[in-house]
PDB file of N, CA and C in Angstrom:
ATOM      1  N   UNK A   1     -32.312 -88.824  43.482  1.00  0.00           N
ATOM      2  CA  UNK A   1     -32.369 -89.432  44.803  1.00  0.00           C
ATOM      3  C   UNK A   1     -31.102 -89.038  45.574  1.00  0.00           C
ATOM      4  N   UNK A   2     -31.244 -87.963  46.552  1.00  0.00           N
ATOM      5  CA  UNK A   2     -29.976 -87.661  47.687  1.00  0.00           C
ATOM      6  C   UNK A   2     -30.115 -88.217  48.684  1.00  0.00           C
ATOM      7  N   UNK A   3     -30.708 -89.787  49.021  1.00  0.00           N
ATOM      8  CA  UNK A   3     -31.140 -90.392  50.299  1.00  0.00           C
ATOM      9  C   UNK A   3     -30.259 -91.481  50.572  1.00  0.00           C
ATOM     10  N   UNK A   4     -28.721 -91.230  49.476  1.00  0.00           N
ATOM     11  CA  UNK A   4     -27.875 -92.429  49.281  1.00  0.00           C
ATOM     12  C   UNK A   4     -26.217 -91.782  50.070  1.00  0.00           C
ATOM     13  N   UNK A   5     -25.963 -92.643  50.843  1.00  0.00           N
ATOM     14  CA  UNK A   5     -24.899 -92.306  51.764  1.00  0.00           C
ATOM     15  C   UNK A   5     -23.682 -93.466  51.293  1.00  0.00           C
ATOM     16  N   UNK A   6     -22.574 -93.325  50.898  1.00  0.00           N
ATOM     17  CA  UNK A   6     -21.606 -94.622  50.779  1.00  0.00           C
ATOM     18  C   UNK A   6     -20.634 -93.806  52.223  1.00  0.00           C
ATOM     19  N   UNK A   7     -19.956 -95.266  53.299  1.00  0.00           N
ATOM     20  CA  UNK A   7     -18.689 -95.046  53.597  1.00  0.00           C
ATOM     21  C   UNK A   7     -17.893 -95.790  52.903  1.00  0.00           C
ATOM     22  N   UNK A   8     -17.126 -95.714  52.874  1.00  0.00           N
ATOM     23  CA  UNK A   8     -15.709 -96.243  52.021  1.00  0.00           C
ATOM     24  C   UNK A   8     -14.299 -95.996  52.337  1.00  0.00           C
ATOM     25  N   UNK A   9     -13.964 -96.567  52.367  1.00  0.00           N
ATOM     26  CA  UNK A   9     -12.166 -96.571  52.027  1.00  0.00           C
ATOM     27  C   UNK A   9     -11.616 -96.314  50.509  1.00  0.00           C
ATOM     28  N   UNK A  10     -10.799 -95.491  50.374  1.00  0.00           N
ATOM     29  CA  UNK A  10     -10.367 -94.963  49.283  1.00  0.00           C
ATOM     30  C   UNK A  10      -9.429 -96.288  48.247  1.00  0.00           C
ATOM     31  N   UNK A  11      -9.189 -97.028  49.621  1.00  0.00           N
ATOM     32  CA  UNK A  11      -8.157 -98.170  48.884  1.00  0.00           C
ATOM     33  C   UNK A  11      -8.991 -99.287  48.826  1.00  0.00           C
ATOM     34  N   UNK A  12     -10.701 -99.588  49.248  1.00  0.00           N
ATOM     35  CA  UNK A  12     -11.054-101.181  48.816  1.00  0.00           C
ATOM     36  C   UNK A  12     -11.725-100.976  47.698  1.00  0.00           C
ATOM     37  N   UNK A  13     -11.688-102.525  46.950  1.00  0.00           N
ATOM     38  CA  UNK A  13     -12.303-103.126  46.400  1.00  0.00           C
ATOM     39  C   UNK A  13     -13.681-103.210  45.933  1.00  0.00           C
ATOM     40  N   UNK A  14     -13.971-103.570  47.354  1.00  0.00           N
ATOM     41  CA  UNK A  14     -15.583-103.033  47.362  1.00  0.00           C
ATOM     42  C   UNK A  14     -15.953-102.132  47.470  1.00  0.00           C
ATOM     43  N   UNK A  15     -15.310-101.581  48.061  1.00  0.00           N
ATOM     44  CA  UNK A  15     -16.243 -99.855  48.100  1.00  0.00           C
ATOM     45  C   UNK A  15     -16.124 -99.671  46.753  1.00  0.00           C
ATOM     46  N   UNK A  16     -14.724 -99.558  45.905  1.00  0.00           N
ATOM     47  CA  UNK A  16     -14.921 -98.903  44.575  1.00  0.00           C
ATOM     48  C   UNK A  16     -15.455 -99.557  43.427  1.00  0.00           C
ATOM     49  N   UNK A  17     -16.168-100.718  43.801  1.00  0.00           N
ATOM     50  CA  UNK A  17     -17.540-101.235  43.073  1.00  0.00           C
ATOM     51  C   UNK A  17     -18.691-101.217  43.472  1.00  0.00           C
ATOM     52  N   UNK A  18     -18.882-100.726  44.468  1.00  0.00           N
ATOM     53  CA  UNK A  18     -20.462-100.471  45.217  1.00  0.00           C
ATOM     54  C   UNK A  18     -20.548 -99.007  44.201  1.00  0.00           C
ATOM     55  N   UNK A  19     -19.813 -98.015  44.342  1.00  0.00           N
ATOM     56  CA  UNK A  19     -19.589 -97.068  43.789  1.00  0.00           C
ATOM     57  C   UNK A  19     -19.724 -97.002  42.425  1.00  0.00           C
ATOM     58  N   UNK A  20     -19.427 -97.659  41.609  1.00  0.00           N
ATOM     59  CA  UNK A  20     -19.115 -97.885  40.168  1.00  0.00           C
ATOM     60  C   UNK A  20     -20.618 -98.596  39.775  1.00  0.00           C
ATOM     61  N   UNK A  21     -21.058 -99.456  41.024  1.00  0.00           N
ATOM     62  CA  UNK A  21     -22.432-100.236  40.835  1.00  0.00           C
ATOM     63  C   UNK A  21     -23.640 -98.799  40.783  1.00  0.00           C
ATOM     64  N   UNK A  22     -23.282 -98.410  41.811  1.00  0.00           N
ATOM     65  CA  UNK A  22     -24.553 -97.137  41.772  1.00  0.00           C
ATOM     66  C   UNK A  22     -23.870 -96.212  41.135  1.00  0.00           C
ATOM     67  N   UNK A  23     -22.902 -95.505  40.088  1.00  0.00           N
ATOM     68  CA  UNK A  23     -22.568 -94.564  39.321  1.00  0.00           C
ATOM     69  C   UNK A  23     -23.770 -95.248  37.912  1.00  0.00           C
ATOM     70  N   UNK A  24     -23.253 -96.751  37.981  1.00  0.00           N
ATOM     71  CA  UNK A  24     -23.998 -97.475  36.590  1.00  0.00           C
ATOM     72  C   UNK A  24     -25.458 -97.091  36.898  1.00  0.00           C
ATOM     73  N   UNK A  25     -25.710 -97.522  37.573  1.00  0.00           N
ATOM     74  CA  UNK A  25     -27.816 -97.142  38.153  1.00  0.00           C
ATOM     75  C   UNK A  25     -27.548 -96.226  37.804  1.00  0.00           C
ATOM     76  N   UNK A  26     -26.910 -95.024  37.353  1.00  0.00           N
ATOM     77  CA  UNK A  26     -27.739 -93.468  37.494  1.00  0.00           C
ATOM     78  C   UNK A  26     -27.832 -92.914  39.281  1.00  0.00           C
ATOM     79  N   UNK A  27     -27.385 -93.732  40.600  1.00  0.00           N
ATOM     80  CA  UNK A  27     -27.727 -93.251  41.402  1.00  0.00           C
ATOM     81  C   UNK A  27     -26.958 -91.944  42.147  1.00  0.00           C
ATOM     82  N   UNK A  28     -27.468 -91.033  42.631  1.00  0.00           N
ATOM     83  CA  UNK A  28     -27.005 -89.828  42.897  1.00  0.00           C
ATOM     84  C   UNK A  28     -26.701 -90.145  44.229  1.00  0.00           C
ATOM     85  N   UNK A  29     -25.157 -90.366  44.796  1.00  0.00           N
ATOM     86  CA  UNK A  29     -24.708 -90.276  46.454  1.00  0.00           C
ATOM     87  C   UNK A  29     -23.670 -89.160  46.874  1.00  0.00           C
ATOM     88  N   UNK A  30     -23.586 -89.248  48.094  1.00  0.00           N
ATOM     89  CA  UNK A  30     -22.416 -88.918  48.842  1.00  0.00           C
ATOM     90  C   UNK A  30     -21.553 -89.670  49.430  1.00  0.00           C
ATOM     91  N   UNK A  31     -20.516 -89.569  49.213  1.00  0.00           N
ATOM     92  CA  UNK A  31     -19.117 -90.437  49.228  1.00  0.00           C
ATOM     93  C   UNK A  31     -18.385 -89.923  50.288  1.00  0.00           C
ATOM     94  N   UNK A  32     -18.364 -91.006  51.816  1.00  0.00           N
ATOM     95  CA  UNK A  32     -17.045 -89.951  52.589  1.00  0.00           C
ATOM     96  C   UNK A  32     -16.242 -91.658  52.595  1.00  0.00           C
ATOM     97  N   UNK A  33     -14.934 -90.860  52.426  1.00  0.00           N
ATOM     98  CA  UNK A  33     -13.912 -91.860  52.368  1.00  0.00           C
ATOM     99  C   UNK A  33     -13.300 -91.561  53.623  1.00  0.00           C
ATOM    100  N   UNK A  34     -13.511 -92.708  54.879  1.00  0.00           N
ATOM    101  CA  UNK A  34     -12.757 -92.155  55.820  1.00  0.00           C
ATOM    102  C   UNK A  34     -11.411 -92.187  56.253  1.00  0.00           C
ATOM    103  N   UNK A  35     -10.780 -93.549  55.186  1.00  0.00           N
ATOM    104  CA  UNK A  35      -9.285 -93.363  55.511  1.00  0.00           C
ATOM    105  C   UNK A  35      -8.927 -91.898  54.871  1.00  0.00           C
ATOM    106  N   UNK A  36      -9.438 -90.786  54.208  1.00  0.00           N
ATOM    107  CA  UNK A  36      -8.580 -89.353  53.988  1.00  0.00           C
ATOM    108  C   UNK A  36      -9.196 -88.627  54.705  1.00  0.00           C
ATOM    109  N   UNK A  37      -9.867 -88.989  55.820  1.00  0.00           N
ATOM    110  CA  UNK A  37     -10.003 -88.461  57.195  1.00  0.00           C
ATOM    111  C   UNK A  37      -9.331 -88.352  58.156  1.00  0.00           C
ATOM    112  N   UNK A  38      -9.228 -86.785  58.320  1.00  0.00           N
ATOM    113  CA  UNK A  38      -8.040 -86.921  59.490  1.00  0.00           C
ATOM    114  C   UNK A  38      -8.964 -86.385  60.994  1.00  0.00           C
ATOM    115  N   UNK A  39      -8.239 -86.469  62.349  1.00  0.00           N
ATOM    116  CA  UNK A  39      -8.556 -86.164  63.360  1.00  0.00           C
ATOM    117  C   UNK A  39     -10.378 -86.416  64.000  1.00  0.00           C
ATOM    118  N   UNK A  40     -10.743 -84.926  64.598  1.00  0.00           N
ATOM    119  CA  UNK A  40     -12.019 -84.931  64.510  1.00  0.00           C
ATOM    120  C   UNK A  40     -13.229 -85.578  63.521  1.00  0.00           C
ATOM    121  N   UNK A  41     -12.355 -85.061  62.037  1.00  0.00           N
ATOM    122  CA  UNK A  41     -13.151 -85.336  61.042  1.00  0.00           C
ATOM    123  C   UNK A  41     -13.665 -87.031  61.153  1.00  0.00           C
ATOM    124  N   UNK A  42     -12.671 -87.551  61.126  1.00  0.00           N
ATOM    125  CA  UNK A  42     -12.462 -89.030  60.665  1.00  0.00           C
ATOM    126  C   UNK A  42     -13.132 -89.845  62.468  1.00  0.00           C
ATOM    127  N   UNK A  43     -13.115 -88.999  63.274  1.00  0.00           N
ATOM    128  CA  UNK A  43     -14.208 -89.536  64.534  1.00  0.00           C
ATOM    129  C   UNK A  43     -15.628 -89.361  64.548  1.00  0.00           C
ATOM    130  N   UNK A  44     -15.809 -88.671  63.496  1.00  0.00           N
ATOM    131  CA  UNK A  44     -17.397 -87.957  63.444  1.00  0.00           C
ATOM    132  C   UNK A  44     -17.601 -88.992  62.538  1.00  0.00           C
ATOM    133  N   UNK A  45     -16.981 -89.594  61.815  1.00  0.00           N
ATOM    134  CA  UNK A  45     -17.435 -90.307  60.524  1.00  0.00           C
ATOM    135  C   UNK A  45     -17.254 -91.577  61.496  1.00  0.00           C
ATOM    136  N   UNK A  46     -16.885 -91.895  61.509  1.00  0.00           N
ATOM    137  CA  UNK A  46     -16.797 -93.590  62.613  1.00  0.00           C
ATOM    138  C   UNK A  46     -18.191 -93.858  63.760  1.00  0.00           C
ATOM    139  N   UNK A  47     -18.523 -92.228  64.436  1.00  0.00           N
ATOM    140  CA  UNK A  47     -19.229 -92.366  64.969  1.00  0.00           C
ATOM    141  C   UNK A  47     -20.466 -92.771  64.500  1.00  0.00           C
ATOM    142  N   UNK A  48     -20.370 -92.149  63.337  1.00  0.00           N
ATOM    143  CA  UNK A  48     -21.604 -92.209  62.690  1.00  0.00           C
ATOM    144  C   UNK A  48     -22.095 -93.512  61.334  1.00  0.00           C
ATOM    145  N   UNK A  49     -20.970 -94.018  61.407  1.00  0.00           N
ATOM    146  CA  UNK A  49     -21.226 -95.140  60.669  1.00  0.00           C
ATOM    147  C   UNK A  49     -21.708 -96.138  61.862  1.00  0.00           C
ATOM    148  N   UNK A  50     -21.079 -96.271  63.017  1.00  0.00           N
ATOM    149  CA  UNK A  50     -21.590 -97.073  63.934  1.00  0.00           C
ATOM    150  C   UNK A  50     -23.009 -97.481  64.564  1.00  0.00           C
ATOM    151  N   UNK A  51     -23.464 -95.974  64.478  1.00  0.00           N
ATOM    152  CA  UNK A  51     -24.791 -96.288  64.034  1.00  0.00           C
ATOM    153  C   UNK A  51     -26.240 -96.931  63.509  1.00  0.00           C
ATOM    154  N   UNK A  52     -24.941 -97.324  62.014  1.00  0.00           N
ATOM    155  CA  UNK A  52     -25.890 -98.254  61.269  1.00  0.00           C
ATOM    156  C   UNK A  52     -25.066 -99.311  61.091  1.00  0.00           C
ATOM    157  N   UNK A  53     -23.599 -99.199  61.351  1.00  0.00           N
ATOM    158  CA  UNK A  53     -23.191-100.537  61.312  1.00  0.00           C
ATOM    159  C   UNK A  53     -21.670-100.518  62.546  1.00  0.00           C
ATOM    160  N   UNK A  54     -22.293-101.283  63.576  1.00  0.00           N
ATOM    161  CA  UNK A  54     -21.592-101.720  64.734  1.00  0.00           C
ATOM    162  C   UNK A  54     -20.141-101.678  64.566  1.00  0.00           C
ATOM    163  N   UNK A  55     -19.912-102.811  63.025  1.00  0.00           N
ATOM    164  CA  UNK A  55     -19.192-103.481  62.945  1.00  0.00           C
ATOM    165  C   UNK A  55     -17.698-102.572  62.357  1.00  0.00           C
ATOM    166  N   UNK A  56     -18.096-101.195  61.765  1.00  0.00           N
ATOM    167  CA  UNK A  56     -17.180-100.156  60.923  1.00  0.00           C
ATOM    168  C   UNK A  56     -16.595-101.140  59.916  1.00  0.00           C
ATOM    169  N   UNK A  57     -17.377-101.776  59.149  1.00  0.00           N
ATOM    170  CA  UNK A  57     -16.616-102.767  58.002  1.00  0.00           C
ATOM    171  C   UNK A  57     -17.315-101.542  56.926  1.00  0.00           C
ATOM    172  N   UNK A  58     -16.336-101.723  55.448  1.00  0.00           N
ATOM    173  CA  UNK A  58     -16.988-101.106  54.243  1.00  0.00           C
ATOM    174  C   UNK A  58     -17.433-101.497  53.352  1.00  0.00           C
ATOM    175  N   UNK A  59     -17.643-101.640  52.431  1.00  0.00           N
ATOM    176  CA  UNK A  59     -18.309-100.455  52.261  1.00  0.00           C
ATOM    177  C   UNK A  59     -19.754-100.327  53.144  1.00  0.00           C
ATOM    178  N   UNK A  60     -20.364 -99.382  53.856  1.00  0.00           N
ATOM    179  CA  UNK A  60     -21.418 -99.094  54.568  1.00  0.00           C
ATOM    180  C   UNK A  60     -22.260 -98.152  53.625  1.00  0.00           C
ATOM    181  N   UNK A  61     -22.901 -98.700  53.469  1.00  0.00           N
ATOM    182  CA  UNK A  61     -24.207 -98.070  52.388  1.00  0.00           C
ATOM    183  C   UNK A  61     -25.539 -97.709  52.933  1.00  0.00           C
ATOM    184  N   UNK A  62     -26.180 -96.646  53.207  1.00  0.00           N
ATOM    185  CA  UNK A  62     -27.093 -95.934  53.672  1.00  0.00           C
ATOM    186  C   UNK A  62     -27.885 -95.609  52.531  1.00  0.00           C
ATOM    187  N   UNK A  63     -28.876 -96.237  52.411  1.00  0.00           N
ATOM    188  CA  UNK A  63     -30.096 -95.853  51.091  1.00  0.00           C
ATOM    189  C   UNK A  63     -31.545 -95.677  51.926  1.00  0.00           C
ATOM    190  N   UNK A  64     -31.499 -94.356  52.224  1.00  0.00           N
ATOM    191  CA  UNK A  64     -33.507 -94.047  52.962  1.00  0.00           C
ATOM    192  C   UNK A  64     -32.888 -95.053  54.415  1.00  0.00           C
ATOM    193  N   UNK A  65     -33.558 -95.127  54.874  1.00  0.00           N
ATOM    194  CA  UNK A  65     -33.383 -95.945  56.214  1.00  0.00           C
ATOM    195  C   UNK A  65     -33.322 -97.740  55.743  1.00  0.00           C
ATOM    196  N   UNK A  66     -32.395 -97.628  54.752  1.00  0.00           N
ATOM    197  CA  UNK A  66     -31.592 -99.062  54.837  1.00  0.00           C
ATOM    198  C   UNK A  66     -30.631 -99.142  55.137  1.00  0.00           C
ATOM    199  N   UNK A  67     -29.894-100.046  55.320  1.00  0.00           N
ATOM    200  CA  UNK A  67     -28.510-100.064  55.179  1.00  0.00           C
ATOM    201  C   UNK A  67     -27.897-101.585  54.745  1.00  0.00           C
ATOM    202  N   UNK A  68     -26.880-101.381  53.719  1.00  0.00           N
ATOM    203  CA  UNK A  68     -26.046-102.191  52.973  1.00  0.00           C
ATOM    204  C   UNK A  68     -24.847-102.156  53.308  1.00  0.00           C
ATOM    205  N   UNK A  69     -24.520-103.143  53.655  1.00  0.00           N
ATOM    206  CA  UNK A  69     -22.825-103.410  54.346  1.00  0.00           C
ATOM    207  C   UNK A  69     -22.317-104.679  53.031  1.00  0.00           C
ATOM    208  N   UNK A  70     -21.318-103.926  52.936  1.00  0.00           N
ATOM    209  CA  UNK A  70     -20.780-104.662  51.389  1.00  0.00           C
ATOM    210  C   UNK A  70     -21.246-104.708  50.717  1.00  0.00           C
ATOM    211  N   UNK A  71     -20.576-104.771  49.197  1.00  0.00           N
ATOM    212  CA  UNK A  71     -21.118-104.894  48.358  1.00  0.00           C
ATOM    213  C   UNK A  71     -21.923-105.929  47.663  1.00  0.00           C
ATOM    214  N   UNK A  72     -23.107-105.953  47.685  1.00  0.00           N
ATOM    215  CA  UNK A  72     -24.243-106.821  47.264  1.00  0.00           C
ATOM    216  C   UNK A  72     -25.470-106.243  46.627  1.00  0.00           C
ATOM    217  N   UNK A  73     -25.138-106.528  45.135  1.00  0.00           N
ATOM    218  CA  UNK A  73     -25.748-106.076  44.355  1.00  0.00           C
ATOM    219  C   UNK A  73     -27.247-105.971  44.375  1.00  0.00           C
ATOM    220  N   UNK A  74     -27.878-107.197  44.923  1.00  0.00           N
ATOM    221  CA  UNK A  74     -29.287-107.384  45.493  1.00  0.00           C
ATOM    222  C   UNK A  74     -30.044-106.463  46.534  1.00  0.00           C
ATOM    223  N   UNK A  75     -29.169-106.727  47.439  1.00  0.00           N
ATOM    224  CA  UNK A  75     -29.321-105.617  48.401  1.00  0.00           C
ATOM    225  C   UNK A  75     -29.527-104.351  47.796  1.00  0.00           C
ATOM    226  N   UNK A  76     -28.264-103.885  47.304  1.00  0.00           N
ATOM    227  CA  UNK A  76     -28.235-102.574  47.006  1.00  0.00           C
ATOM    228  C   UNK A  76     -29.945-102.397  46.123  1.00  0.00           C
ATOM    229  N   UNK A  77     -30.154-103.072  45.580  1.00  0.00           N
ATOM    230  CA  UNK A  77     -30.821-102.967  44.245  1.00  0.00           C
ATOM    231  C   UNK A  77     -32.492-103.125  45.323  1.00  0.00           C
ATOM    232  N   UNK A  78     -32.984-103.796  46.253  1.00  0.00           N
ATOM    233  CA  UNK A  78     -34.164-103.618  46.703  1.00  0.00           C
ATOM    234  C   UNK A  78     -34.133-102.804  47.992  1.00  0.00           C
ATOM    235  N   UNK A  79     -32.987-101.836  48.587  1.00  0.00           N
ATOM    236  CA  UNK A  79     -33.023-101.011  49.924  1.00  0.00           C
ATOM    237  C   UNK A  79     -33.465 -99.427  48.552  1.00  0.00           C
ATOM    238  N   UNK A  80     -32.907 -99.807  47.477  1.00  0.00           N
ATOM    239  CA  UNK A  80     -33.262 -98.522  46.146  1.00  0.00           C
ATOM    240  C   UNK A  80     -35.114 -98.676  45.701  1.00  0.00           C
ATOM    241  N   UNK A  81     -35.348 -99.893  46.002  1.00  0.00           N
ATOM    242  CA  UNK A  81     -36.631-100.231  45.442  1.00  0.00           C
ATOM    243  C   UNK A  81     -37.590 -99.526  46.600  1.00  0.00           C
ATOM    244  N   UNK A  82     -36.591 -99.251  47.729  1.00  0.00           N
ATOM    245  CA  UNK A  82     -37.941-100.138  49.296  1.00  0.00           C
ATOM    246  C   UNK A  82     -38.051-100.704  49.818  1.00  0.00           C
ATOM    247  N   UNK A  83     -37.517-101.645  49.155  1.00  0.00           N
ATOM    248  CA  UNK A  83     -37.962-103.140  49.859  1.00  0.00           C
ATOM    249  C   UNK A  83     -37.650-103.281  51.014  1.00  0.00           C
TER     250      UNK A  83
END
Protein backbone atom coordinates (compact mmCIF):
# COMPACT_ATOMS: atom_id res chain seq x y z
CA UNK A 1 0.00 0.00 0.00
CA UNK A 2 1.79 3.49 -1.34
CA UNK A 3 -1.55 5.47 -0.59
CA UNK A 4 0.04 6.37 2.95
CA UNK A 5 1.45 9.96 3.36
CA UNK A 6 2.89 10.93 7.12
CA UNK A 7 3.83 14.83 7.83
CA UNK A 8 5.89 15.02 10.75
CA UNK A 9 8.32 16.78 12.67
CA UNK A 10 11.53 15.11 13.18
CA UNK A 11 11.45 16.15 16.95
CA UNK A 12 7.60 14.98 18.06
CA UNK A 13 6.39 12.47 19.91
CA UNK A 14 3.68 11.71 17.96
CA UNK A 15 4.77 11.72 14.82
CA UNK A 16 7.52 9.20 15.91
CA UNK A 17 4.76 6.86 17.10
CA UNK A 18 2.30 7.23 14.36
CA UNK A 19 5.40 6.07 12.52
CA UNK A 20 6.53 3.24 14.68
CA UNK A 21 2.49 2.44 14.80
CA UNK A 22 2.39 1.92 10.97
CA UNK A 23 6.19 0.50 10.67
CA UNK A 24 4.40 -2.28 13.33
CA UNK A 25 1.23 -2.81 10.73
CA UNK A 26 3.63 -3.71 8.01
CA UNK A 27 2.41 -0.33 6.46
CA UNK A 28 4.40 0.98 3.50
CA UNK A 29 4.61 5.23 3.68
CA UNK A 30 6.26 8.28 2.80
CA UNK A 31 7.69 10.37 5.44
CA UNK A 32 8.33 14.25 4.83
CA UNK A 33 9.63 15.76 7.92
CA UNK A 34 9.11 19.35 7.48
CA UNK A 35 11.09 20.89 10.19
CA UNK A 36 14.45 19.51 7.80
CA UNK A 37 12.81 21.51 5.28
CA UNK A 38 14.35 24.31 4.14
CA UNK A 39 13.06 27.35 1.92
CA UNK A 40 10.81 26.54 -1.10
CA UNK A 41 10.95 23.02 -0.08
CA UNK A 42 9.46 23.39 3.37
CA UNK A 43 6.53 25.96 1.60
CA UNK A 44 5.46 23.31 -0.79
CA UNK A 45 5.09 20.99 2.13
CA UNK A 46 2.94 23.44 4.36
CA UNK A 47 1.03 24.19 1.40
CA UNK A 48 0.16 21.04 0.96
CA UNK A 49 -0.55 19.76 4.23
CA UNK A 50 -3.07 22.61 4.48
CA UNK A 51 -5.02 21.07 2.31
CA UNK A 52 -6.01 18.32 4.37
CA UNK A 53 -5.34 19.90 7.46
CA UNK A 54 -6.03 23.76 7.96
CA UNK A 55 -4.65 23.55 11.14
CA UNK A 56 -0.54 22.44 10.10
CA UNK A 57 -0.62 20.43 13.51
CA UNK A 58 1.37 16.82 13.31
CA UNK A 59 1.45 14.39 12.87
CA UNK A 60 -0.86 14.75 9.50
CA UNK A 61 -1.58 11.40 8.14
CA UNK A 62 -2.92 10.91 4.61
CA UNK A 63 -4.20 7.20 4.05
CA UNK A 64 -6.33 7.00 0.33
CA UNK A 65 -8.46 10.07 0.78
CA UNK A 66 -8.46 10.05 4.63
CA UNK A 67 -6.88 11.94 6.76
CA UNK A 68 -5.52 11.43 10.41
CA UNK A 69 -4.31 14.31 12.42
CA UNK A 70 -2.50 12.85 15.43
CA UNK A 71 -1.83 10.08 16.54
CA UNK A 72 -4.87 7.80 17.02
CA UNK A 73 -4.55 4.47 16.75
CA UNK A 74 -8.32 3.87 15.75
CA UNK A 75 -8.33 6.21 13.28
CA UNK A 76 -5.29 5.22 11.81
CA UNK A 77 -6.47 1.61 11.89
CA UNK A 78 -10.17 2.19 9.99
CA UNK A 79 -8.94 5.28 7.28
CA UNK A 80 -6.37 1.64 6.48
CA UNK A 81 -9.60 -0.44 6.54
CA UNK A 82 -11.86 2.27 4.49
CA UNK A 83 -13.80 3.04 6.72
Amino acid sequence: MNDVKVFALSTCIHCRNAKKYLDECGIKYDCVHVDELTGDDRKQAVEEIKKFNPAVSFPTIVIKDKVVVGFHKDKIDDALKGE
